[in-house]
Protein backbone atom coordinates (compact mmCIF):
# COMPACT_ATOMS: atom_id res chain seq x y z
CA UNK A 1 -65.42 -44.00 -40.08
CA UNK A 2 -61.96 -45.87 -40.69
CA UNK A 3 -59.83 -45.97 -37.67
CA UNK A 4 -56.47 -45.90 -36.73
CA UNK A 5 -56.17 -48.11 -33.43
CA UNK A 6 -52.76 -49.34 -33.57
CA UNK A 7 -51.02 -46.35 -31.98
CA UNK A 8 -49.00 -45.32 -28.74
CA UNK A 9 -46.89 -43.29 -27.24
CA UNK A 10 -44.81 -43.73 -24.06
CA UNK A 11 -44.69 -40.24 -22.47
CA UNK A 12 -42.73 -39.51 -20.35
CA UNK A 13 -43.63 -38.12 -16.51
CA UNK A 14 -41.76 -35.43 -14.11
CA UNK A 15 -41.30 -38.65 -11.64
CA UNK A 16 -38.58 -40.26 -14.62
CA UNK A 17 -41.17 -42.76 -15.74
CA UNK A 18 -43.25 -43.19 -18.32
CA UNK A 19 -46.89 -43.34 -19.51
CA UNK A 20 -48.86 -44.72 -22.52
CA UNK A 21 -51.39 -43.59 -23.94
CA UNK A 22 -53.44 -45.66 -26.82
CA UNK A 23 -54.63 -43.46 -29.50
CA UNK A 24 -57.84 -43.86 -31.98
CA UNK A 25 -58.54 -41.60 -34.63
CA UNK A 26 -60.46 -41.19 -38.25
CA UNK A 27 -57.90 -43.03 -40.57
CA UNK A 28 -58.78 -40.11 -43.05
CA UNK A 29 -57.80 -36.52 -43.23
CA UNK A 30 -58.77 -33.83 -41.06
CA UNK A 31 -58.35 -32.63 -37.77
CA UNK A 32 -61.50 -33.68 -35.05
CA UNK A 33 -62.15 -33.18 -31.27
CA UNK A 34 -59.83 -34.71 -28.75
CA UNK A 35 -61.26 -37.44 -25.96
CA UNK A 36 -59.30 -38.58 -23.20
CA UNK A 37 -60.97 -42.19 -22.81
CA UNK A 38 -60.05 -43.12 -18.93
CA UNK A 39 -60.70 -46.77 -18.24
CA UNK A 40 -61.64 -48.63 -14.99
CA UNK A 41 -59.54 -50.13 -12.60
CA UNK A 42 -58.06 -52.65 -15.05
CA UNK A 43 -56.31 -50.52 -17.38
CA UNK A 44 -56.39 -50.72 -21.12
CA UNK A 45 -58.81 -54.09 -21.66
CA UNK A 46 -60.72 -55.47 -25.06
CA UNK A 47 -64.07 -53.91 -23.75
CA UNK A 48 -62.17 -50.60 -23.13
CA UNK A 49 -60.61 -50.51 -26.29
CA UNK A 50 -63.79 -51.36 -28.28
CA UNK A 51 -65.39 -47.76 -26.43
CA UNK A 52 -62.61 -46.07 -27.44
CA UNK A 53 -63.08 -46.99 -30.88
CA UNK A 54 -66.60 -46.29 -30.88
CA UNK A 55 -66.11 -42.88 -29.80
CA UNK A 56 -63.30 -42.74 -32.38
CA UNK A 57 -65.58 -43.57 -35.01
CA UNK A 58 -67.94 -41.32 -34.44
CA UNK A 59 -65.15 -38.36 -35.23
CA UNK A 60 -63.01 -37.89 -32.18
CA UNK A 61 -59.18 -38.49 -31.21
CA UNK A 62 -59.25 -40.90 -28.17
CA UNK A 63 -56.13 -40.98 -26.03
CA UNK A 64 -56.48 -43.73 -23.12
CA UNK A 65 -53.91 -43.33 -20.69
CA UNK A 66 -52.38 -46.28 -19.19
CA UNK A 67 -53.55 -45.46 -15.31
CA UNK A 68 -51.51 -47.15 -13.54
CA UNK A 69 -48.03 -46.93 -15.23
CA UNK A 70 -46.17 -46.18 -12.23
CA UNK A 71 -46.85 -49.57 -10.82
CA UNK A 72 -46.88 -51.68 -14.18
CA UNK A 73 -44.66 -52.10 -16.85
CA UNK A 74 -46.26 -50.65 -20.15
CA UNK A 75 -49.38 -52.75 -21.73
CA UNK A 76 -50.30 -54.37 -18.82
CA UNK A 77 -54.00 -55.23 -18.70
CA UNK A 78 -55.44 -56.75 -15.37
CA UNK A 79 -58.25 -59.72 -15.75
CA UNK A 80 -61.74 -59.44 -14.78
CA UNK A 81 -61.26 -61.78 -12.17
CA UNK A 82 -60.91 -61.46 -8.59
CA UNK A 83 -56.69 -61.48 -8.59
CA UNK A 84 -57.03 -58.48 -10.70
CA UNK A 85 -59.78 -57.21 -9.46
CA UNK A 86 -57.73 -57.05 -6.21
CA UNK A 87 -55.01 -55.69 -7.57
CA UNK A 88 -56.96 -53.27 -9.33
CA UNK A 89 -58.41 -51.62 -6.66
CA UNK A 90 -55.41 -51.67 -4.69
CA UNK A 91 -53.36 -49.62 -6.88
CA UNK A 92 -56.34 -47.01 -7.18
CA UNK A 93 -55.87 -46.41 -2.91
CA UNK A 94 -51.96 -46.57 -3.53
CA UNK A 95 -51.28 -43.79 -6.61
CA UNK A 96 -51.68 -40.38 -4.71
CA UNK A 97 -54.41 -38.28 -6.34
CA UNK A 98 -51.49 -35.91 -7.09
CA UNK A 99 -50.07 -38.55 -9.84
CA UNK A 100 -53.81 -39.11 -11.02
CA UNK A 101 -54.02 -34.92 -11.84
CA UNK A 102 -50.47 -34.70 -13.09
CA UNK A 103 -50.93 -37.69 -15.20
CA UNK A 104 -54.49 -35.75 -17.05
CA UNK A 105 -52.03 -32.71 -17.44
CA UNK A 106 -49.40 -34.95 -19.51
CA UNK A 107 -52.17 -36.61 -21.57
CA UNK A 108 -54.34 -33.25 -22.42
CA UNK A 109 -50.98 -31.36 -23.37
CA UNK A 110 -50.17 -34.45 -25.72
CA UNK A 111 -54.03 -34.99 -27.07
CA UNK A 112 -54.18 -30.90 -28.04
CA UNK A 113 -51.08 -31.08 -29.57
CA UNK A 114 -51.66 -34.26 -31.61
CA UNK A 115 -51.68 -33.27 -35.57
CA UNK A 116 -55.41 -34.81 -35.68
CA UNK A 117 -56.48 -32.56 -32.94
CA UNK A 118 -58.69 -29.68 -33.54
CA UNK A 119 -57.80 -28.17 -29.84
CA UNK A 120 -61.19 -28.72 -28.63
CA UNK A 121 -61.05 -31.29 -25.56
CA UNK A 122 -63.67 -33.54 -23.80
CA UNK A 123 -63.10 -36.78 -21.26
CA UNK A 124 -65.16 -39.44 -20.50
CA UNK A 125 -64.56 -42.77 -18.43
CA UNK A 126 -66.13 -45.85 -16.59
CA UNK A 127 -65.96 -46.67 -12.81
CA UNK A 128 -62.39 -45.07 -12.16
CA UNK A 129 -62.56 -43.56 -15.06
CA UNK A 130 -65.58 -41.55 -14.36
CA UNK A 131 -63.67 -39.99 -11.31
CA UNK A 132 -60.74 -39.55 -12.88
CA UNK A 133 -62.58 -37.99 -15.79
CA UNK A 134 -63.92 -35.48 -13.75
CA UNK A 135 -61.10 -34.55 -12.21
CA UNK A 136 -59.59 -33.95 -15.69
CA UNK A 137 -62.29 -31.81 -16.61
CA UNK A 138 -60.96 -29.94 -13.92
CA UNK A 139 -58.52 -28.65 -16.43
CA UNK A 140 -59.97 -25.58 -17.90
CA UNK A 141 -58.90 -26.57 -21.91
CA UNK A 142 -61.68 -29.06 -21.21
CA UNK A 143 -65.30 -28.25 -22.14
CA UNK A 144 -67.14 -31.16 -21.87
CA UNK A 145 -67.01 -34.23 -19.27
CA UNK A 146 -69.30 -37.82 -19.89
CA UNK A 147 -68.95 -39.50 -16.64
CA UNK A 148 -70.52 -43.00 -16.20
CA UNK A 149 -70.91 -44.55 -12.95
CA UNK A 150 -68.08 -42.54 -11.76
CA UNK A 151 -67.02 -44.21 -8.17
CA UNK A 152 -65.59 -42.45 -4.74
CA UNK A 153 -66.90 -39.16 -5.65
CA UNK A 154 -69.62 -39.07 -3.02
CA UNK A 155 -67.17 -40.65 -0.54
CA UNK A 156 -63.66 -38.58 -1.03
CA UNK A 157 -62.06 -41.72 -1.09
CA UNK A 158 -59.48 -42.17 -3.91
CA UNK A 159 -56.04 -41.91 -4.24
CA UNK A 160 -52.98 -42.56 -1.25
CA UNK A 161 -54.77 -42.16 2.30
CA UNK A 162 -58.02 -42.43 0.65
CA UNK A 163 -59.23 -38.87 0.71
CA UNK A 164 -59.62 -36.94 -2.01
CA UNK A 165 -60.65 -33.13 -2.43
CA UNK A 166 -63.10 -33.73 -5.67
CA UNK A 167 -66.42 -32.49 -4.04
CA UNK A 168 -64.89 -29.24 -2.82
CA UNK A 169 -63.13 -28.83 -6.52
CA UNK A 170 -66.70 -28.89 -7.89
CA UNK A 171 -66.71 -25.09 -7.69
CA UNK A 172 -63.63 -24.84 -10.01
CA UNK A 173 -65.69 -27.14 -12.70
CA UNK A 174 -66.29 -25.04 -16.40
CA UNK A 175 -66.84 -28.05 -18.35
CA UNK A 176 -70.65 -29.22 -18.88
CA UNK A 177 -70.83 -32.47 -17.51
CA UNK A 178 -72.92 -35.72 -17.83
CA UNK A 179 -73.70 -38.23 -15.56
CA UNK A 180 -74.33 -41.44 -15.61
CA UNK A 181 -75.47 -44.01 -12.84
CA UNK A 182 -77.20 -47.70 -12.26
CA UNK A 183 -79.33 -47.61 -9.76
CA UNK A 184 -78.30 -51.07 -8.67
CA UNK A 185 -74.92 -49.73 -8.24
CA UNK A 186 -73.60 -50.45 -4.92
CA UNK A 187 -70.58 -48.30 -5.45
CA UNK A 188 -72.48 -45.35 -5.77
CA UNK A 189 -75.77 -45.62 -3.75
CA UNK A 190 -78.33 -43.58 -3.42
CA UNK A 191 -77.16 -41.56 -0.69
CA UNK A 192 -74.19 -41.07 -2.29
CA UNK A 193 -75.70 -40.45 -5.87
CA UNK A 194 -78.10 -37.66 -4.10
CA UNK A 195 -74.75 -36.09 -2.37
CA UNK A 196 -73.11 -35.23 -6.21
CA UNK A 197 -76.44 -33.81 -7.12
CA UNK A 198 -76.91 -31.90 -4.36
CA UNK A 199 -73.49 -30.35 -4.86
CA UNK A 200 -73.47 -29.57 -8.43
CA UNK A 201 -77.05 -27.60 -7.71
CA UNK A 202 -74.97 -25.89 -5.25
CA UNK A 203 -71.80 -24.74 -7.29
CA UNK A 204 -74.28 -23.95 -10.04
CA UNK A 205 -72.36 -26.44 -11.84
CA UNK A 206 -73.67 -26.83 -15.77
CA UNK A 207 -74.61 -30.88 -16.13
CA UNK A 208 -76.73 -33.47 -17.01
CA UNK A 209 -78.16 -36.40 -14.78
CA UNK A 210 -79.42 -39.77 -15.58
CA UNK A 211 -80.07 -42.75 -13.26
CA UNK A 212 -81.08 -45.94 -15.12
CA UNK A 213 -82.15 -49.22 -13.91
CA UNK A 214 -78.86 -50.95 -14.45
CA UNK A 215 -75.82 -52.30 -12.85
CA UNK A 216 -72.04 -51.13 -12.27
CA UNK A 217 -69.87 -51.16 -15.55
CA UNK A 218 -73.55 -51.70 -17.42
CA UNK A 219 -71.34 -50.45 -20.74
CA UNK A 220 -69.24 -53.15 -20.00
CA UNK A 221 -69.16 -55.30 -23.44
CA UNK A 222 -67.87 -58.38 -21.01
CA UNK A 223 -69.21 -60.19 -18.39
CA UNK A 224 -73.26 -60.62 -16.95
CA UNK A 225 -73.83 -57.18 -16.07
CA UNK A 226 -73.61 -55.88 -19.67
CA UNK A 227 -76.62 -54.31 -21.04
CA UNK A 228 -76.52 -53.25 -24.67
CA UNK A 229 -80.27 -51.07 -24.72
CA UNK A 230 -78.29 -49.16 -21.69
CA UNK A 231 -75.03 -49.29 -23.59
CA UNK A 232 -76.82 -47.54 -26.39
CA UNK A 233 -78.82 -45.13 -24.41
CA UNK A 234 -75.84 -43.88 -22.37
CA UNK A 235 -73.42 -43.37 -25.21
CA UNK A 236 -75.68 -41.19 -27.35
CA UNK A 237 -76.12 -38.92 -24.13
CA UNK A 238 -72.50 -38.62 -24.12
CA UNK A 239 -72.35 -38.31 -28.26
CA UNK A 240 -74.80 -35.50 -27.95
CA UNK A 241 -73.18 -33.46 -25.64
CA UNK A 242 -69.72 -33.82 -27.28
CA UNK A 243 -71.29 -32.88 -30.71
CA UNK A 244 -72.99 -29.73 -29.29
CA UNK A 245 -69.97 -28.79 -27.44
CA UNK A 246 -67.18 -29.70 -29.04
CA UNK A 247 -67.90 -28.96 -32.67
């Protein structure tokens, strides 16, 4: 498909702020499912945008919230380098988890009212995003959740103070969710890997589970850890469950 890519909107947030979100969307007519494309720790970057398209392309509105917007003035992208790789993770133990989950409230109210939007609603994200993906799936207008490598999960450790509540949410999850993990991920051994497993069986949570042999941020169209068999594999999980869910 033709895409629109050259969209935004700054929306703004209950704290007198705003937020942007990046939309992607069929250039043609119609109206299509609605993604909510969270990115890793360094915001809105070239890679990120090229997933968002890709998802856009195969029929979806994408809306990619700016993360960290309380911090940054709008468009900022961090490098993949170690200053923003610093300053990237820094921001994700600073933002409370309350400003992550009111944040996925103002960008699912804005994707299911977009004109494009059929009303049916999905997330998906990378790293961060997989966490804070999850958390949006919370939401129950959301019916389906791809999660890749999605970090501090097993170790409650995101957001202000570092403790989050996202393993005891996992009862409140409706979505059907996929996961997604390296196996040479060191931000989500195996340990912690087997403790999100073990808790979806318990919740009777409704998901799929794949470990590959990859790396962290193996979608990653940048860098040495890219792997584009993997980057294939992975996305047509997520394209499956979106197209038997969300259409």
């Amino acid at each position: 498909m033709i895409l629109r890519s050259d969209e935004y909107d700054d929306l703004p947030t209950a704290a007198g702020g705003t937020m942007r979100v990046h939309w992607f969307r069929p250039a043609g007519e119609g109206r299509f499912p609605g993604l909510v494309l969270y990115s890793e720790i360094y915001q809105v970057t070239d890679p990120i945008r090229r997933l968002a398209a890709f998802f856009a392309g195969h029929g979806y509105v994408v809306a990619v919230p700016e993360v960290y917007h309380d911090y940054e003035a709008p468009g900022t992208v961090l490098r993949y380098d170690a200053e923003g790789t610093a300053r990237g993770n820094d921001l994700k133990f600073t933002k409370p988890v309350a400003g992550f989950d009111n944040d996925a409230t103002l960008v699912l109210d804005a994707l299911a009212g977009h004109a494009a939007c059929s009303g049916r609603l999905g997330t998906v994200g990378v790293c961060l995003g997989g966490h804070l993906a999850y958390r949006a799936a919370l939401d129950p207008r959301v019916s389906a959740a791809a999660l890749f490598y999605p970090t501090d999960i097993h170790s409650g450790t995101l957001g202000e103070g570092r403790s989050d509540d996202s393993l005891a949410r996992m009862a409140d999850l409706r979505a059907e969710t996929l996961f997604v993990f390296g196996r040479q991920d060191p931000h989500v051994p195996f340990a912690g890997r087997e403790t999100i497993r073990a808790r979806l069986e318990a919740v009777g949570a409704r998901y799929e589970w794949h470990e590959v042999d990859g790396q962290h941020a193996f979608l990653r169209d940048e860098g040495p850890r890219y792997d584009p068999a993997l980057f294939v594999a992975a996305t047509g999980w997520a394209l499956a469950l979106f197209g038997r869910v969300l259409r």
